[in-house]
N, C-alpha and C. Protein backbone atom coordinates (compact mmCIF):
# COMPACT_ATOMS: atom_id res chain seq x y z
N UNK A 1 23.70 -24.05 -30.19
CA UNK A 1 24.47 -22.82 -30.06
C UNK A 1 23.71 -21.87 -29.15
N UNK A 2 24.48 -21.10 -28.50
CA UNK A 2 23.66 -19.63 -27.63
C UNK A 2 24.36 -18.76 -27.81
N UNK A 3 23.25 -17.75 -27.54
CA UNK A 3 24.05 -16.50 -28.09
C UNK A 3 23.72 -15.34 -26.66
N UNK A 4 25.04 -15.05 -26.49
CA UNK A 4 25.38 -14.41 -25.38
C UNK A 4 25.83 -12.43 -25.79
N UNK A 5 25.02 -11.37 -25.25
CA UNK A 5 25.70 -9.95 -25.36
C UNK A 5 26.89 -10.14 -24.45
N UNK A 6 27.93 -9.55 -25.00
CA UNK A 6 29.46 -9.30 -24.50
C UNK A 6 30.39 -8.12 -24.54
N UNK A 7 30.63 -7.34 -23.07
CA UNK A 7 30.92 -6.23 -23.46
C UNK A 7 32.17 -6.14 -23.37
N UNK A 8 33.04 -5.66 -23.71
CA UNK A 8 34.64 -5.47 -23.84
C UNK A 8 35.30 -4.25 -23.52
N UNK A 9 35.96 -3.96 -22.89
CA UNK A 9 36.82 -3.43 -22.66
C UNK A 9 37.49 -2.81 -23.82
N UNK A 10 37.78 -1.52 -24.10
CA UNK A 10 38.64 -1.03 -25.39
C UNK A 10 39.90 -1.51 -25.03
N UNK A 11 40.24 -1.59 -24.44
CA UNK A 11 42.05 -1.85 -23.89
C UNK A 11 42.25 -3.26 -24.40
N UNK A 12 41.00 -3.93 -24.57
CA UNK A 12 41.02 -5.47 -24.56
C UNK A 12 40.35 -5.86 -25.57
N UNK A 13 40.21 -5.20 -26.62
CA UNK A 13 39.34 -5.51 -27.39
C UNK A 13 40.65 -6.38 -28.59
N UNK A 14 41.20 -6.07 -28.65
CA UNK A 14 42.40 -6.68 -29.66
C UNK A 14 42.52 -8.13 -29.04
N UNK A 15 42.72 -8.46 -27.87
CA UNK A 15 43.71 -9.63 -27.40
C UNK A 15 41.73 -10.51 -27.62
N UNK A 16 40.58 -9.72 -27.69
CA UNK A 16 39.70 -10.51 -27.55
C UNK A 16 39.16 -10.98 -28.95
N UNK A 17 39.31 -10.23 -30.11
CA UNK A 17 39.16 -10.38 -31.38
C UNK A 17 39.99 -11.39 -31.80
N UNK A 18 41.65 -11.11 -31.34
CA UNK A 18 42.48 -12.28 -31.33
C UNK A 18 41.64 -14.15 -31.19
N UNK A 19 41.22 -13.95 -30.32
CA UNK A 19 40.62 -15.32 -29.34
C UNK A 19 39.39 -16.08 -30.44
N UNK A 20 38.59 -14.41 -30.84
CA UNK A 20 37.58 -14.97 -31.91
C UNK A 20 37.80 -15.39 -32.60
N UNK A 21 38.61 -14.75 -33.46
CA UNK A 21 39.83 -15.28 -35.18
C UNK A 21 39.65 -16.74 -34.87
N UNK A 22 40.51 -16.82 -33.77
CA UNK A 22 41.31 -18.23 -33.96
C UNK A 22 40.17 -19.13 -33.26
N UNK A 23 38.93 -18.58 -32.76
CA UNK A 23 37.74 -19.77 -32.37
C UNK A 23 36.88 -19.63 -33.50
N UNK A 24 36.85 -18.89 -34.81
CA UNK A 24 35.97 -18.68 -35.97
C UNK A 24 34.98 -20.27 -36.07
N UNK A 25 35.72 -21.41 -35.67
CA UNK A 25 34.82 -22.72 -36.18
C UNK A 25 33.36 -22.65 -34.54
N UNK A 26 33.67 -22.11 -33.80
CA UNK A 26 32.91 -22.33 -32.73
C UNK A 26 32.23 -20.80 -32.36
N UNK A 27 32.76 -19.94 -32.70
CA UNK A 27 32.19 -18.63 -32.25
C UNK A 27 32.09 -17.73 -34.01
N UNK A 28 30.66 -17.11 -33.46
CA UNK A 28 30.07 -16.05 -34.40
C UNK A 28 30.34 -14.81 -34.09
N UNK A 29 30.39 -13.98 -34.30
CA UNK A 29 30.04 -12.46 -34.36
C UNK A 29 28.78 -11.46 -35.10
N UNK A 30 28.02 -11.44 -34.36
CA UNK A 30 26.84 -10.36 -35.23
C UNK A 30 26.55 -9.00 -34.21
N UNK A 31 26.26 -7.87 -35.43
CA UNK A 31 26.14 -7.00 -34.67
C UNK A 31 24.43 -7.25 -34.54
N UNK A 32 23.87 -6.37 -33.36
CA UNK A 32 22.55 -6.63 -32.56
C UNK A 32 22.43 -5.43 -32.66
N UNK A 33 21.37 -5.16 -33.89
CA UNK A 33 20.43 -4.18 -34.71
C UNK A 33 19.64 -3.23 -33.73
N UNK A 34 19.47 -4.19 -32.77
CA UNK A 34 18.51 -3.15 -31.59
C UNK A 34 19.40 -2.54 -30.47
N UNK A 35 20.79 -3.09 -30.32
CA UNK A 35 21.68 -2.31 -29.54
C UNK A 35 22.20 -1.06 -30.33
N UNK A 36 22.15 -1.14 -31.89
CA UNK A 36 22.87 0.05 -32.35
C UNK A 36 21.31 1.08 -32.41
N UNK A 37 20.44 0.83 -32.86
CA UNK A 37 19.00 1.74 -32.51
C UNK A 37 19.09 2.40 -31.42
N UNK A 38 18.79 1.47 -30.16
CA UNK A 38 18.53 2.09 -28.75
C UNK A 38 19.59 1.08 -28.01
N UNK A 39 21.03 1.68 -27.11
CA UNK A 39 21.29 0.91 -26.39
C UNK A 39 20.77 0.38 -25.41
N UNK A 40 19.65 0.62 -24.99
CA UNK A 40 18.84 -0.16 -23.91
C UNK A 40 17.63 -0.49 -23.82
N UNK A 41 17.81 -1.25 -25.28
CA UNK A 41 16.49 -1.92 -26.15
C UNK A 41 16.24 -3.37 -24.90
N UNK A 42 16.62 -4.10 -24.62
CA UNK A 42 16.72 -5.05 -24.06
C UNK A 42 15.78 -4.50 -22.64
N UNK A 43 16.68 -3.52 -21.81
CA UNK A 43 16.11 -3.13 -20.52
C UNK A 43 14.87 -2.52 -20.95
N UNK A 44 14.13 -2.08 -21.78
CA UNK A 44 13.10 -1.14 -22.04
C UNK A 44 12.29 -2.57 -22.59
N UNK A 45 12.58 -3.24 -23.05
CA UNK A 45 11.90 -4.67 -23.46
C UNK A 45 11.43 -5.31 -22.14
N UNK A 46 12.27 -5.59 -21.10
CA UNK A 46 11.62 -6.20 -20.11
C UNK A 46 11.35 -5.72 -19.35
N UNK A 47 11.32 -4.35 -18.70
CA UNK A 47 10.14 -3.36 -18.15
C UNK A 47 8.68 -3.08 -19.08
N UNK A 48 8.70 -3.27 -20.39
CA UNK A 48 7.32 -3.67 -20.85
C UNK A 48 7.00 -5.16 -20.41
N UNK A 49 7.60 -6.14 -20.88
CA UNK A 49 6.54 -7.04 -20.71
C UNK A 49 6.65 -7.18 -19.23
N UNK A 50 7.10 -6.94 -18.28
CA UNK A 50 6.53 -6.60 -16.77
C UNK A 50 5.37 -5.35 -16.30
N UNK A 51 5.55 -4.72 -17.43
CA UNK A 51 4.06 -3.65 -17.52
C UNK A 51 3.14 -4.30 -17.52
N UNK A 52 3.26 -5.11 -19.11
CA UNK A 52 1.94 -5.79 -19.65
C UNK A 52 1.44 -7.27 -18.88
N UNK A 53 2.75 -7.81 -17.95
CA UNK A 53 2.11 -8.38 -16.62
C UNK A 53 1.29 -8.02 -15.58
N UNK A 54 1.87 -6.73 -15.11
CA UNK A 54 1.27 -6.19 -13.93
C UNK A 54 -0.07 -6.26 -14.65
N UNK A 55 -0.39 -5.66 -15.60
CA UNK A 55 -1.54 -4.85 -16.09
C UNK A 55 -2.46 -6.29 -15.93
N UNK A 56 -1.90 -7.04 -16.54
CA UNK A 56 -2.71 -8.56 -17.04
C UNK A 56 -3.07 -9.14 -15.56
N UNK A 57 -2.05 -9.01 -14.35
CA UNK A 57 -2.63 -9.75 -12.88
C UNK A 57 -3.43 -8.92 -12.56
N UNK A 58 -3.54 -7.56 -12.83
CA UNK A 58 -4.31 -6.92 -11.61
C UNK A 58 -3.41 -6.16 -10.90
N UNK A 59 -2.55 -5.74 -11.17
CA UNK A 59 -1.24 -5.21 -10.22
C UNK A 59 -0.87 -4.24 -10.40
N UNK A 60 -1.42 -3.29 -11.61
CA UNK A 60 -1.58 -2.26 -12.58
C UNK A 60 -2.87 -1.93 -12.73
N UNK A 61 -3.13 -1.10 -13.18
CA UNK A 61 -4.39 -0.46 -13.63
C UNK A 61 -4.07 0.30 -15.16
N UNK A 62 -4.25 -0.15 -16.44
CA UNK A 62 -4.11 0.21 -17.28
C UNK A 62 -5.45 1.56 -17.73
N UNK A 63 -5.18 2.74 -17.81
CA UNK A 63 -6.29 3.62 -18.24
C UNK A 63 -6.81 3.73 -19.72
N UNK A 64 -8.17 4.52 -19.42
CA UNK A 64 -8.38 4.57 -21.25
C UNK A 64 -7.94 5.33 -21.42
N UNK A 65 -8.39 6.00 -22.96
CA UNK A 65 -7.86 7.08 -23.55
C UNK A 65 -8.37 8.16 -22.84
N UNK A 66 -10.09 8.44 -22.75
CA UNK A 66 -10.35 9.25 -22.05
C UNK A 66 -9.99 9.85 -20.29
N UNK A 67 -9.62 8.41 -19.45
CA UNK A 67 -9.34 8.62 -18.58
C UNK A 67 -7.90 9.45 -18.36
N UNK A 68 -7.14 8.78 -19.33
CA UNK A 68 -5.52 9.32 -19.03
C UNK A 68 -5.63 10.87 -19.79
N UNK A 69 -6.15 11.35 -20.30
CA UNK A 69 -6.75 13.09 -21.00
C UNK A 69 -6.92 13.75 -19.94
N UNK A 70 -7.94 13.22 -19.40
CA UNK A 70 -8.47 13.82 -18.13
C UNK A 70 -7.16 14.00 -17.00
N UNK A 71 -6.53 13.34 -16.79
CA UNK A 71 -5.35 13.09 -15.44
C UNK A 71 -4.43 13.69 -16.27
N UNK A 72 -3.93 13.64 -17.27
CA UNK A 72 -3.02 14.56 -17.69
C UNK A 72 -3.18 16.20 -17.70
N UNK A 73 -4.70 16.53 -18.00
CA UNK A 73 -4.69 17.36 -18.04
C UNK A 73 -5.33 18.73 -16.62
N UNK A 74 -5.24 17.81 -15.88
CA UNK A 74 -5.74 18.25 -14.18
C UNK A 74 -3.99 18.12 -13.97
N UNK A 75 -3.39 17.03 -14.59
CA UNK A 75 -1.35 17.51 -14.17
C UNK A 75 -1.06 18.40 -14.29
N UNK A 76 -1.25 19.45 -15.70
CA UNK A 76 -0.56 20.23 -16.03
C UNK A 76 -1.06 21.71 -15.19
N UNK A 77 -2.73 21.35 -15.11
CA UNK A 77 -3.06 22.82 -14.36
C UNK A 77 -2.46 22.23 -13.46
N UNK A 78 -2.49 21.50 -12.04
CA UNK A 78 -1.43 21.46 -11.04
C UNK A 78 -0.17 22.00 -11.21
N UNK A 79 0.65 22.10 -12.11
CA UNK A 79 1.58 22.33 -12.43
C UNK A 79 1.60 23.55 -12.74
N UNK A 80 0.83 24.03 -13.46
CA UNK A 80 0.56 25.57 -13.76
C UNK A 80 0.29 26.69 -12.26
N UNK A 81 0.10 25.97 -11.58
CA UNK A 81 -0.52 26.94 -10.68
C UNK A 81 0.74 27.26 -8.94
């Protein structure tokens, strides 16, 4: 089995529920826990693990704690001034 996100049309959502009913032996329906949380759990999922790539080749520069304090806080006087 695979499981595919599917977006529908309101206009079409009847004639498509229709289709499910009557495919119930071959098709599921579940709602996806992380689309009702954040609808763009998925896109925010694979811009991390392309973060935590870059970071891992070398293609990124991940900072420490102390470093990113420091740059944040030379931002804000920039910003202040």
């Amino acid at each position: 089995m695979q499981t595919l996100a599917v977006q529908i049309d309101d206009s079409y959502m009847e004639q498509f529920m229709h289709f499910v009913n009557n495919s119930h032996a071959h098709v599921t329906i579940a709602n996806d826990k992380n689309l009702e949380l954040d609808p763009y759990f998925y896109e925010r999922k694979t811009k991390l693990q392309q973060t935590r790539t870059d970071i891992k080749s070398g293609k990124m520069e991940m900072l420490s704690d102390e470093t990113y304090e420091k740059e944040i806080a030379t931002f804000f006087t920039e910003l202040e001034k």
